[in-house]
C-alpha atoms as a PDB file:
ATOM      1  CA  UNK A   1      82.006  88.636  93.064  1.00  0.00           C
ATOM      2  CA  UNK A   2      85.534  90.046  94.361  1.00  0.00           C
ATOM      3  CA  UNK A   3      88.202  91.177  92.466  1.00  0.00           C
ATOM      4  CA  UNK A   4      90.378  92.727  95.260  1.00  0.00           C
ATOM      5  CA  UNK A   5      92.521  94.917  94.856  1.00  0.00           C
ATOM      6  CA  UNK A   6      92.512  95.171  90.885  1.00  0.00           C
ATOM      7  CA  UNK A   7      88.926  96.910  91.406  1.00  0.00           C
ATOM      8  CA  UNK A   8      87.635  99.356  89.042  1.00  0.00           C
ATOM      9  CA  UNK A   9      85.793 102.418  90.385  1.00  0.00           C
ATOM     10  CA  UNK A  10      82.757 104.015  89.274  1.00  0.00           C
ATOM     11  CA  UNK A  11      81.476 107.387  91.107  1.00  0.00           C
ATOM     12  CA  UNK A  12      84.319 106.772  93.597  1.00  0.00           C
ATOM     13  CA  UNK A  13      83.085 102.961  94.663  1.00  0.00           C
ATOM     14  CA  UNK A  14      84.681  99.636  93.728  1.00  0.00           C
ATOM     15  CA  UNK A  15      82.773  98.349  90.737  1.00  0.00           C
ATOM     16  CA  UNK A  16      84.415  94.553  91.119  1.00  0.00           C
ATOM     17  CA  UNK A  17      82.757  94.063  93.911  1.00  0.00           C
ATOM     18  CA  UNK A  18      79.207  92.974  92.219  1.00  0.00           C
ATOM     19  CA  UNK A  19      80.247  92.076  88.784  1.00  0.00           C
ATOM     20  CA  UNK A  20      77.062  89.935  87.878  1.00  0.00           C
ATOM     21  CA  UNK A  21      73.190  90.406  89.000  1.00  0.00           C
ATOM     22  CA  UNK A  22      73.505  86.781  89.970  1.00  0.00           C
ATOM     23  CA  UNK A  23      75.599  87.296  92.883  1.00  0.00           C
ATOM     24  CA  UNK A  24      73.693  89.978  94.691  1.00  0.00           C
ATOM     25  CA  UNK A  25      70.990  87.703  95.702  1.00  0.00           C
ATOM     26  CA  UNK A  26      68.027  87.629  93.476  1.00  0.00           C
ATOM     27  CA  UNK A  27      66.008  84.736  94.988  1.00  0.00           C
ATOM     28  CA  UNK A  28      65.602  81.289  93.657  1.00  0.00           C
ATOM     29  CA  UNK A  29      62.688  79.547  94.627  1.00  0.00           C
ATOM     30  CA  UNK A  30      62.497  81.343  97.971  1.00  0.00           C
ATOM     31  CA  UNK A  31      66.108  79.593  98.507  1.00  0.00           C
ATOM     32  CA  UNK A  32      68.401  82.291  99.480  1.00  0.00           C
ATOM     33  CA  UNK A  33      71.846  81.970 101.300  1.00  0.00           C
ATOM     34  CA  UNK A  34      72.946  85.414 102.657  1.00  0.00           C
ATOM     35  CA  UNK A  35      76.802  85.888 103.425  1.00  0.00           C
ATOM     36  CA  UNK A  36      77.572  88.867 105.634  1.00  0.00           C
ATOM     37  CA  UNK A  37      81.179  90.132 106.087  1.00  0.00           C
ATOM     38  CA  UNK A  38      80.743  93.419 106.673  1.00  0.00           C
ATOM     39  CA  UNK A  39      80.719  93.115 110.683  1.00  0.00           C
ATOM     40  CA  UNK A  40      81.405  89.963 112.013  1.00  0.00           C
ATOM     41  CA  UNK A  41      81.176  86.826 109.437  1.00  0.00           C
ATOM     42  CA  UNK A  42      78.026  85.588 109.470  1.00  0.00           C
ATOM     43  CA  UNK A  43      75.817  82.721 107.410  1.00  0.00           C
ATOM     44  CA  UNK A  44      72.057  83.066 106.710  1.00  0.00           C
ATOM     45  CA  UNK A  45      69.905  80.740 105.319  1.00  0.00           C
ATOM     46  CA  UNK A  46      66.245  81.590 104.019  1.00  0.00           C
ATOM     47  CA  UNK A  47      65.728  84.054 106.721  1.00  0.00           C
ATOM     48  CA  UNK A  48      67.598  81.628 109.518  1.00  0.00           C
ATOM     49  CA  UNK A  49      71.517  82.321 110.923  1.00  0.00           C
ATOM     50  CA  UNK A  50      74.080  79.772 110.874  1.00  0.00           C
ATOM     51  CA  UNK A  51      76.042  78.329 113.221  1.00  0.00           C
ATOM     52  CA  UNK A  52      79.461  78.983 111.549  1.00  0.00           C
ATOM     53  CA  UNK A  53      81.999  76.669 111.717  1.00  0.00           C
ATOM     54  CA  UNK A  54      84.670  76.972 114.702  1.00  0.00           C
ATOM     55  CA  UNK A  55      87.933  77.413 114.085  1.00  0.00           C
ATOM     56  CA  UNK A  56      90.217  77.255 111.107  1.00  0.00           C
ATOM     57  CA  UNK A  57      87.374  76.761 108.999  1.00  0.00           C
ATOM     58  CA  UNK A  58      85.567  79.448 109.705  1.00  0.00           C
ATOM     59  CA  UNK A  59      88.464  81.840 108.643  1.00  0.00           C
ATOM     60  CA  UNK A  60      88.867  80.055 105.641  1.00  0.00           C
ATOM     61  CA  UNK A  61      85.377  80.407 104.544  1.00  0.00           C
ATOM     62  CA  UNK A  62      85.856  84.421 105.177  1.00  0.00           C
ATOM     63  CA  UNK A  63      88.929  84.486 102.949  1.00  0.00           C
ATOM     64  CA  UNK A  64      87.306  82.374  99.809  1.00  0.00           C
ATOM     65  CA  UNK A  65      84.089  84.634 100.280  1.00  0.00           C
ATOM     66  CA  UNK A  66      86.542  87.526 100.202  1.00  0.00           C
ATOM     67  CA  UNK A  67      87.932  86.508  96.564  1.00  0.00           C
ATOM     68  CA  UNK A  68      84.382  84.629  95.616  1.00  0.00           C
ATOM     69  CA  UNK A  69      84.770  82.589  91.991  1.00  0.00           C
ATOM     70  CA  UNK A  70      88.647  83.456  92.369  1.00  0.00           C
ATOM     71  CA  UNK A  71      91.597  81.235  92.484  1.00  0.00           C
ATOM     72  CA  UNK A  72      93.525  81.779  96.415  1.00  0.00           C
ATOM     73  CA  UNK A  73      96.639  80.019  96.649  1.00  0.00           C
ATOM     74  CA  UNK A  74      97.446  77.412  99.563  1.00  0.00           C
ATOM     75  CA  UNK A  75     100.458  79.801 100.876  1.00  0.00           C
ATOM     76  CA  UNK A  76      98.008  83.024 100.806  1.00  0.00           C
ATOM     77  CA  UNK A  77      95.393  81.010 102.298  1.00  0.00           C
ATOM     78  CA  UNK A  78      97.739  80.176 104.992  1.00  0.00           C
ATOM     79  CA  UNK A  79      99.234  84.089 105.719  1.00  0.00           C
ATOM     80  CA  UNK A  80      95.854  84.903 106.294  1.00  0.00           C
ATOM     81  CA  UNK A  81      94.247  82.513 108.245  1.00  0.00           C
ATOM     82  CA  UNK A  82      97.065  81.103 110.334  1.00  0.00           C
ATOM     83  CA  UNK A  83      99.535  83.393 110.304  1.00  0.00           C
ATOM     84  CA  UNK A  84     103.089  83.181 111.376  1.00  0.00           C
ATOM     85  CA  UNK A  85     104.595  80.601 111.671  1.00  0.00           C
ATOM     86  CA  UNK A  86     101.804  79.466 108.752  1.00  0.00           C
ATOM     87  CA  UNK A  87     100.731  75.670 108.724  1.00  0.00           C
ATOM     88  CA  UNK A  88     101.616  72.405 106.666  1.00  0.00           C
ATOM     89  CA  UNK A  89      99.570  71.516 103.674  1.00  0.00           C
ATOM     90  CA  UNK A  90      97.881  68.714 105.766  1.00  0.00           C
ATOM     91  CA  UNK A  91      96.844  71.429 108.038  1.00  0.00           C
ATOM     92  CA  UNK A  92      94.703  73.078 105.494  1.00  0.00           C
ATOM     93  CA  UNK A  93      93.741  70.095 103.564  1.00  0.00           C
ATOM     94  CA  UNK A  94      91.850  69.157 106.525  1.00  0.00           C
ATOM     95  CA  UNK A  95      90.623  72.489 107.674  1.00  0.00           C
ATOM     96  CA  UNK A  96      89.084  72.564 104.001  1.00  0.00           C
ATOM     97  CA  UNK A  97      87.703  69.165 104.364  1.00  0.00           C
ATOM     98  CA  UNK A  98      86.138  69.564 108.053  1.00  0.00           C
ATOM     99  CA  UNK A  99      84.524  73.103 105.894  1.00  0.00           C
ATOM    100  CA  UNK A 100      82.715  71.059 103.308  1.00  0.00           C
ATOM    101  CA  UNK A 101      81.510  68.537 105.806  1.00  0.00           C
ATOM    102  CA  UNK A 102      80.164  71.904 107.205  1.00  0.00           C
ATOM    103  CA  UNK A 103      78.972  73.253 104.178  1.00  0.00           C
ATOM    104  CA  UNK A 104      77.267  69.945 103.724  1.00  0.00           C
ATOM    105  CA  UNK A 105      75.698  69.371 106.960  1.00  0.00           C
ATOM    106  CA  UNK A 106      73.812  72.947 106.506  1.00  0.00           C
ATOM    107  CA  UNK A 107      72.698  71.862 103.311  1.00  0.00           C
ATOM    108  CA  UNK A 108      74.364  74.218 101.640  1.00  0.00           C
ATOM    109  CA  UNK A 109      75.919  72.020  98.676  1.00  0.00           C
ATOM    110  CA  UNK A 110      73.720  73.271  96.230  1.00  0.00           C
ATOM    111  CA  UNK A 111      74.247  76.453  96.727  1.00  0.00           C
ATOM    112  CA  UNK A 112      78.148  76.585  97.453  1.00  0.00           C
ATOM    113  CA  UNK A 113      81.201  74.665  95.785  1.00  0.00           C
ATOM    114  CA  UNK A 114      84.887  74.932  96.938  1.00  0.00           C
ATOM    115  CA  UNK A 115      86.991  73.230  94.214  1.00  0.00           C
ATOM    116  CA  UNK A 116      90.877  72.462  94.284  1.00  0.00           C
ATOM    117  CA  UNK A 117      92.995  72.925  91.683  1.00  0.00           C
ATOM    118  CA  UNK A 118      95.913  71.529  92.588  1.00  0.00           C
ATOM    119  CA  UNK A 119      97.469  74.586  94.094  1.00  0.00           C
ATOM    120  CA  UNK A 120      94.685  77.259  94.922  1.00  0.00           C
ATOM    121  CA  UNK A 121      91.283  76.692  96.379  1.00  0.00           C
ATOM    122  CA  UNK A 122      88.059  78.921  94.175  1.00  0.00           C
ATOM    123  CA  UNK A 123      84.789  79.113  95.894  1.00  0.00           C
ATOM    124  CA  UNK A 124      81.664  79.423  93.921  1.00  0.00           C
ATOM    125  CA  UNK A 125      78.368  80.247  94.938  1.00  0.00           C
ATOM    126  CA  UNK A 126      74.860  80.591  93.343  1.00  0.00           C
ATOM    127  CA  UNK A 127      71.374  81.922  94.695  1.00  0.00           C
ATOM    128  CA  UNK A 128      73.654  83.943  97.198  1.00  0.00           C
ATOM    129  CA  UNK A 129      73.452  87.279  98.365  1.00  0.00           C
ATOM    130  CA  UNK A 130      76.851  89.307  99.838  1.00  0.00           C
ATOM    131  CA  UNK A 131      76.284  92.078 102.153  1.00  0.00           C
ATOM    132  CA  UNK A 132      79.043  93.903 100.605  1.00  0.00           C
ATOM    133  CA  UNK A 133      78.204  93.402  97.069  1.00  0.00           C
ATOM    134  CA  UNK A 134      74.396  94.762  97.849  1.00  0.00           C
ATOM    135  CA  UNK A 135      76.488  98.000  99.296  1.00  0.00           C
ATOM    136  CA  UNK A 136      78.506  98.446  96.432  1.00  0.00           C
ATOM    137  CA  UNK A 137      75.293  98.760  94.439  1.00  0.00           C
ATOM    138  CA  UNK A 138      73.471 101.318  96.368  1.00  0.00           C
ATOM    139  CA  UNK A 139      76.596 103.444  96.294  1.00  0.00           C
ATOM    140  CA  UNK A 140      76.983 103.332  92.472  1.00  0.00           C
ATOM    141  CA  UNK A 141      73.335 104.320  91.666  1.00  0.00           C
ATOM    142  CA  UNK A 142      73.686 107.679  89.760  1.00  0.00           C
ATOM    143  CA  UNK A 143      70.832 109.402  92.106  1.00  0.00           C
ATOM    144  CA  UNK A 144      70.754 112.489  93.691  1.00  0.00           C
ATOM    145  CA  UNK A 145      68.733 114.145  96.388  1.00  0.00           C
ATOM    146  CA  UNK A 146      66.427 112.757  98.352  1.00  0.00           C
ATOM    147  CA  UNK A 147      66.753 109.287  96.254  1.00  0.00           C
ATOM    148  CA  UNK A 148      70.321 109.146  96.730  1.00  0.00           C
ATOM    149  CA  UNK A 149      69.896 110.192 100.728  1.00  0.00           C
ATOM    150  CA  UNK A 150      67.848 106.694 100.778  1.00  0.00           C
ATOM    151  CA  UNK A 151      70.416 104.492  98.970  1.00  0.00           C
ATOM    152  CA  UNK A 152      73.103 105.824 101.557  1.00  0.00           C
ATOM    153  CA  UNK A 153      71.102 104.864 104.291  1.00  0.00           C
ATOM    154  CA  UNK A 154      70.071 101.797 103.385  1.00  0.00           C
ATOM    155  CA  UNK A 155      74.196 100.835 102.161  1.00  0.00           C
ATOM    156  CA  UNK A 156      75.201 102.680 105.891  1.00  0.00           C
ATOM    157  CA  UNK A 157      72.945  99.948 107.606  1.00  0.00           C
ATOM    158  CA  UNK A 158      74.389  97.241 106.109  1.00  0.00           C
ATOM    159  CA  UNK A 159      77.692  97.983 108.450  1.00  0.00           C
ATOM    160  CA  UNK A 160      77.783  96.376 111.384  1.00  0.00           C
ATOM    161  CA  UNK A 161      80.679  96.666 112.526  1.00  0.00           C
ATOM    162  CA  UNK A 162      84.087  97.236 110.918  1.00  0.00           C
ATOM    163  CA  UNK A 163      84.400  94.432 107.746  1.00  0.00           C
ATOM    164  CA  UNK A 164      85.110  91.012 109.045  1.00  0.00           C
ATOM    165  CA  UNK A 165      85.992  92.854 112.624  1.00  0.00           C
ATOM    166  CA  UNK A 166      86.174  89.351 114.345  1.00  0.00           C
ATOM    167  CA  UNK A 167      89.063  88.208 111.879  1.00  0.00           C
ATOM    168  CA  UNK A 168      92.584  87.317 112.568  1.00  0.00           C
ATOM    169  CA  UNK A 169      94.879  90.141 111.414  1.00  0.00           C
ATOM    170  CA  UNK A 170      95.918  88.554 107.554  1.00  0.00           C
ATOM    171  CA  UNK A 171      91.965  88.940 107.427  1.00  0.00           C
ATOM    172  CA  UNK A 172      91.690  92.160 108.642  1.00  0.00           C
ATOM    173  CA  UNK A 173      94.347  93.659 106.421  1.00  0.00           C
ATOM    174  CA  UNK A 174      93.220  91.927 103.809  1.00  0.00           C
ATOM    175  CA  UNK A 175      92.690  94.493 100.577  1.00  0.00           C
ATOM    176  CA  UNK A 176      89.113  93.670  99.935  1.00  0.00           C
ATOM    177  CA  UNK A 177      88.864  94.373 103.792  1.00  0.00           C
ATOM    178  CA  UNK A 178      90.502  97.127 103.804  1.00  0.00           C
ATOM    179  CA  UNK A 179      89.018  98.667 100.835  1.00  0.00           C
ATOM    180  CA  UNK A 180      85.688  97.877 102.614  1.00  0.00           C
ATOM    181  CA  UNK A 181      86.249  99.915 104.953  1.00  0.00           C
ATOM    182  CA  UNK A 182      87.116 102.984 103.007  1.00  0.00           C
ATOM    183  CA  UNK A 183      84.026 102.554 101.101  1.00  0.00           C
ATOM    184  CA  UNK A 184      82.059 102.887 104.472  1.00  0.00           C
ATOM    185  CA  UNK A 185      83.860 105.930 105.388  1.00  0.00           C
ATOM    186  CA  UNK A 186      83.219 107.029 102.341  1.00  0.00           C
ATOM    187  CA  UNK A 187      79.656 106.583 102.310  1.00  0.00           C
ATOM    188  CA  UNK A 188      78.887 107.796 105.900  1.00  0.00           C
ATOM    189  CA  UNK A 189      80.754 111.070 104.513  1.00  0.00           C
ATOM    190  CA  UNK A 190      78.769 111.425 101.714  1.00  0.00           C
ATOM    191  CA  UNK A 191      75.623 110.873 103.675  1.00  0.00           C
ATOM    192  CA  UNK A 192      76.245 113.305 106.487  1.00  0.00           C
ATOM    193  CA  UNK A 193      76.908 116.002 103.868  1.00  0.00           C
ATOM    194  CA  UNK A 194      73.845 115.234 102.192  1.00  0.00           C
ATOM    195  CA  UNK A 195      71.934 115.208 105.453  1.00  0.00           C
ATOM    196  CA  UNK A 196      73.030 118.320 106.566  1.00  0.00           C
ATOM    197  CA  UNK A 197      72.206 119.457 103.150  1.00  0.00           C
ATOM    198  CA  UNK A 198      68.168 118.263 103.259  1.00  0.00           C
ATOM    199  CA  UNK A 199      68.219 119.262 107.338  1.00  0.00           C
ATOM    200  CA  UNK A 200      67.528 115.389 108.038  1.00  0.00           C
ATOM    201  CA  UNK A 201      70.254 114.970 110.180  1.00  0.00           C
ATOM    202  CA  UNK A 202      68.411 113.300 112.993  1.00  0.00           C
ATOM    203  CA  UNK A 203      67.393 110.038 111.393  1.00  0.00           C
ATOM    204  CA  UNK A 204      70.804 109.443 110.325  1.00  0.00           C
ATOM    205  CA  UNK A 205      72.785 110.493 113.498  1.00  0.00           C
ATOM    206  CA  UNK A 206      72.970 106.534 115.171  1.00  0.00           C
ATOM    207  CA  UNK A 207      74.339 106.037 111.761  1.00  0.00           C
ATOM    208  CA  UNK A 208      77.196 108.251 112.572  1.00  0.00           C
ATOM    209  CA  UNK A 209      77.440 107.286 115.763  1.00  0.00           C
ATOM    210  CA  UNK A 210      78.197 103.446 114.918  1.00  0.00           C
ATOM    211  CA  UNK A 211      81.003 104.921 112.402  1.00  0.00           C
ATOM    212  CA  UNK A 212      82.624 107.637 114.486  1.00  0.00           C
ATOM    213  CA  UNK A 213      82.919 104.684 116.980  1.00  0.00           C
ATOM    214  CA  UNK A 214      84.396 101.987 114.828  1.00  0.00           C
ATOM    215  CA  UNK A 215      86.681 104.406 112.754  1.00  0.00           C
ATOM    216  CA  UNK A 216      88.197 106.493 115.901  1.00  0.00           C
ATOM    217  CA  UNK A 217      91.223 107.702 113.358  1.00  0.00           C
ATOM    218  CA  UNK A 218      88.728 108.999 109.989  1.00  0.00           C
ATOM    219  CA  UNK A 219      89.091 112.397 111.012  1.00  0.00           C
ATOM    220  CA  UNK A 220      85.813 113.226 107.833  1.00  0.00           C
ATOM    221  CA  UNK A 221      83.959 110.693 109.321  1.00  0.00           C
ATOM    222  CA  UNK A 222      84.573 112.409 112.990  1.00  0.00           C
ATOM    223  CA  UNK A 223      83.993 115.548 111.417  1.00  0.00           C
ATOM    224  CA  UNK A 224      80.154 114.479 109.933  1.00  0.00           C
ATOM    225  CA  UNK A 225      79.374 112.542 113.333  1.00  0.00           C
ATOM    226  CA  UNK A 226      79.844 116.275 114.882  1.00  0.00           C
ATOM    227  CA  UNK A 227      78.396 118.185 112.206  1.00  0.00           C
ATOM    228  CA  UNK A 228      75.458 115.821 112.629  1.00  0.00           C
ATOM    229  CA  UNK A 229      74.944 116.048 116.433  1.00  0.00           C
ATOM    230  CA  UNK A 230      75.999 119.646 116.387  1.00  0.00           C
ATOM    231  CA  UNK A 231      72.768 119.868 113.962  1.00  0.00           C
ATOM    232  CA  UNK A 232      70.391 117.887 116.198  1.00  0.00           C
ATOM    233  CA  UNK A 233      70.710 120.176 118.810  1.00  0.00           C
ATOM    234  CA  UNK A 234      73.477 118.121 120.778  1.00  0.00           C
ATOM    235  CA  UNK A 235      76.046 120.858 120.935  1.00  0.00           C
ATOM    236  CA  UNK A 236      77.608 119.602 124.006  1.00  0.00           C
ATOM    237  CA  UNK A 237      77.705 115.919 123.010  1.00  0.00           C
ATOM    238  CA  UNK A 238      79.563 117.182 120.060  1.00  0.00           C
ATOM    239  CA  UNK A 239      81.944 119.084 121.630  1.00  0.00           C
ATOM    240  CA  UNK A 240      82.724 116.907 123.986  1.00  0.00           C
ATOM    241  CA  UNK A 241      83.394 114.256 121.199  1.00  0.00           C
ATOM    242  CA  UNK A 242      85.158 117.239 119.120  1.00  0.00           C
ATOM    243  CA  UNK A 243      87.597 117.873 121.898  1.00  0.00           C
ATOM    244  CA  UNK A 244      88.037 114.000 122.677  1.00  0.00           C
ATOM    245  CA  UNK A 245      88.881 113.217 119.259  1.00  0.00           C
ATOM    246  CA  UNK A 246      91.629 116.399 118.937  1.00  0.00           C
ATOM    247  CA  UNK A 247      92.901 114.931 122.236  1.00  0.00           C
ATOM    248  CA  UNK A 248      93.381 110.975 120.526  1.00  0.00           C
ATOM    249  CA  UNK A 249      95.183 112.610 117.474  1.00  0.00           C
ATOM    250  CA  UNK A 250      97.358 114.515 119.439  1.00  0.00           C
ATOM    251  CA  UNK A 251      98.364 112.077 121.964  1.00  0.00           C
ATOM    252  CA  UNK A 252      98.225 109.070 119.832  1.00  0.00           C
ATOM    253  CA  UNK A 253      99.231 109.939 116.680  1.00  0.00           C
ATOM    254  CA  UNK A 254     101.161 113.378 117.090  1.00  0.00           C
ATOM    255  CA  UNK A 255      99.309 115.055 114.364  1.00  0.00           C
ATOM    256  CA  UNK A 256      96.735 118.165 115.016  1.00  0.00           C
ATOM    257  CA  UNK A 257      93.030 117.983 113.184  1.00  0.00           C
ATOM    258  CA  UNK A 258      92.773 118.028 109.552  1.00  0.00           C
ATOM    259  CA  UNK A 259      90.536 120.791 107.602  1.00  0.00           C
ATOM    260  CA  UNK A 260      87.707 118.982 108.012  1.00  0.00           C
ATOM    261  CA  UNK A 261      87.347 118.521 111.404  1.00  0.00           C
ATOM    262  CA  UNK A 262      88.343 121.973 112.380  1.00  0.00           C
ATOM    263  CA  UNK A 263      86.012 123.297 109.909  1.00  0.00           C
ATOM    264  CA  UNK A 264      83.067 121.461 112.239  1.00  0.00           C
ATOM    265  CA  UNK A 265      84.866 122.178 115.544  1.00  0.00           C
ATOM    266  CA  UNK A 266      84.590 126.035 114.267  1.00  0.00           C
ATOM    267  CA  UNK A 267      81.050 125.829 113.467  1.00  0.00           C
ATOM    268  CA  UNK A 268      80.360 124.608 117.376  1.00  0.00           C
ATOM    269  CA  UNK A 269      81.585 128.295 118.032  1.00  0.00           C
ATOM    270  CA  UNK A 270      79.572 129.592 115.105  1.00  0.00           C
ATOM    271  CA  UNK A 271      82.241 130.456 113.168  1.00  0.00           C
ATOM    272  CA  UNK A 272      82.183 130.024 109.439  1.00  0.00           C
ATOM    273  CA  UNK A 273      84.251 126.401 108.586  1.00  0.00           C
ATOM    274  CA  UNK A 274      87.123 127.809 106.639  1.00  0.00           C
ATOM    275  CA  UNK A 275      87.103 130.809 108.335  1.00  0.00           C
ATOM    276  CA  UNK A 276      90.385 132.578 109.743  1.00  0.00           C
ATOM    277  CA  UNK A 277      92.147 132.309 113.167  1.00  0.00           C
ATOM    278  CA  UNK A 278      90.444 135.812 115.534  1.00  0.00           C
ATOM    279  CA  UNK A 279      92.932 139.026 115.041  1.00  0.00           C
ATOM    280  CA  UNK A 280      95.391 139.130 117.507  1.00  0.00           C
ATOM    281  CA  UNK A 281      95.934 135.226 117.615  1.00  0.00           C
ATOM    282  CA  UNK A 282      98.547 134.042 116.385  1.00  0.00           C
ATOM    283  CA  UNK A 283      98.605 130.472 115.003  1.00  0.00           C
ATOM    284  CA  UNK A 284     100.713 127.969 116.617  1.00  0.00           C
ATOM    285  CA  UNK A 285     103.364 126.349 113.894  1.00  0.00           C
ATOM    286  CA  UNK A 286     101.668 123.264 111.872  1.00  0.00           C
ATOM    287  CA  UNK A 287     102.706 119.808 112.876  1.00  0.00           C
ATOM    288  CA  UNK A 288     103.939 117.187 110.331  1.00  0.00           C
ATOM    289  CA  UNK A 289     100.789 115.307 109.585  1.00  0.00           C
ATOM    290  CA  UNK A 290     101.493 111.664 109.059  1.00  0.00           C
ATOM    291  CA  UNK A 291      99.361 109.034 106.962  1.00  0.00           C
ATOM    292  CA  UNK A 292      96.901 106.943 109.341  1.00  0.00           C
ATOM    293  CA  UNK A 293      97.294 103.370 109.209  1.00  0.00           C
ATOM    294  CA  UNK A 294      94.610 100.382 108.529  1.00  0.00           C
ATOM    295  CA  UNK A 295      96.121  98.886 112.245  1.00  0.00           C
ATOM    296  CA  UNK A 296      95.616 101.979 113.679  1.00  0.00           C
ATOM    297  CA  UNK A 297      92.386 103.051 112.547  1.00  0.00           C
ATOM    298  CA  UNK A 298      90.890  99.800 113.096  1.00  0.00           C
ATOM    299  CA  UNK A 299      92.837  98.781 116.353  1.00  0.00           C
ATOM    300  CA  UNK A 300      93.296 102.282 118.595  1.00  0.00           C
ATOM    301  CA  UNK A 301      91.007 102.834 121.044  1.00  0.00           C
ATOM    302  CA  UNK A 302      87.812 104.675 120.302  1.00  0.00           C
ATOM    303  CA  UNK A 303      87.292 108.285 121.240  1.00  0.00           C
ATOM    304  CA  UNK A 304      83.478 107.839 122.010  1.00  0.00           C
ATOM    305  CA  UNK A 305      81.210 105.481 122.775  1.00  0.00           C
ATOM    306  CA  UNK A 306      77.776 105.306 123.222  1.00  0.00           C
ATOM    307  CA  UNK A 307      75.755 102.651 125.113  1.00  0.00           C
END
């Protein structure tokens, strides 16, 4: 289940995200309902997709999965699914009712509730499975090596695209969104380090790839999509991306590359990463660096992409 932003962390990953075996989807009777938000929101039933709901209901469905067995008040429900100027309380009493009718209709009743309580709407759900809670598990296993290498591939997969990327903004900024994201970057860091680190950067590269695409702003996860291609033997495709990327920052967000990314633009020229700048050159003056937004790394246009 979802705890938002009050999550604990354990080894650096949100622990509130999968609070109870139950939710990660152990099957029941070969009945399984599979609820994927990390890409675009999407329903699966024993094996089968399902047509989602159009409309208002679909976005409420995406914010009660967001804060599963958790109260979400009418007015938050509203922000995020509507927006300004919001809507009245009829509005969302009947995009609630035309989602149960829904709900019903896919014979999903059984397996998912959505109870009012007079001023907040709490979805439950049983024999269910959540993308993002399965993710959150393979990141927390204590392994190392080779084991962990798997676990970070198989939680890297599970990202389609950005969390919930078809969502209205008050579901893209959501915290749980947001924080899904982070963990992403987080674990395509850790996995290109580790990569580099076993020399299997080549099965992991597409990986990268997808990430360095959505993310065009995560300067680490830039930094392992070149350190992997560099690896692979793709030192122009890297530099090319290396050089693309400085040129975003620059232009976009007035800010030159971080550490991390010089360290792997370096090692293009075989130089060591945290090596000096030659004799004789003198370093131009450090720009201010300013914090990256969610908006901006989620909504600025992407340095690379690959067909």
């Amino acid at each position: 289940m979802f705890r938002g932003e009050s999550a604990r962390r354990q080894n650096g990953y949100p622990s509130a995200l999968c609070t109870r075996a139950s939710d990660t989807g152990a099957a029941v009777d070969g009945h399984r309902l599979e609820l994927k938000i990390l890409g675009p929101l999407e329903a699966i039933r024993s094996g089968e997709q399902l047509a989602l709901p159009r409309g208002k209901p679909r976005w409420i469905l995406a914010s009660l999965v967001l804060e599963l067995g958790r109260a979400v008040p009418d007015r938050r429900l509203v922000e995020q699914v509507w927006g300004p100027p919001g809507a009245s309380s009829a509005a969302l009493r009947s995009a609630t009712s035309r989602l149960r009718g829904w709900l019903a209709e896919a014979g999903l009743g059984e397996d998912v509730s959505i109870e009012y309580t007079g001023t907040a709407y709490v979805m439950y759900a049983r024999r269910t499975v959540l993308d993002a809670a399965r993710a959150t598990l393979l990141l927390r296993e204590p392994q190392h090596g080779p084991r962990r290498f798997e676990d970070l591939v198989e939680a890297a997969q599970l990202w389609r695209e950005p969390a919930l990327a078809d969502a209205p903004p008050g579901l893209r900024h959501h915290p749980v969104t947001a924080e899904l994201d982070q963990m992403r970057s987080r674990c395509v860091v850790e996995l290109g380090e580790l990569a580099a680190r076993l020399g299997r950067s080549a099965p992991v590269l597409g990986l990268l790839r997808r990430a360095a695409r959505d993310a065009p702003y995560d300067e680490p996860v830039q930094a392992a999509f070149v350190t992997a291609a560099h690896q692979c033997g793709l030192r122009m495709e890297a530099a090319r991306h290396y050089d693309m990327v400085c040129r975003y920052l620059a232009s976009d967000l007035g800010v030159r590359p971080s550490p991390a990314l010089l360290g792997a633009g370096r090692a293009l020229h075989g130089e060591e990463p945290g090596g000096r700048e030659p004799a004789g050159r003198r370093p131009s003056p450090a720009r201010p660096r300013r914090p990256l937004t969610a908006q901006a790394t989620v909504r600025g246009p992407a340095p690379h992409r690959h067909s």
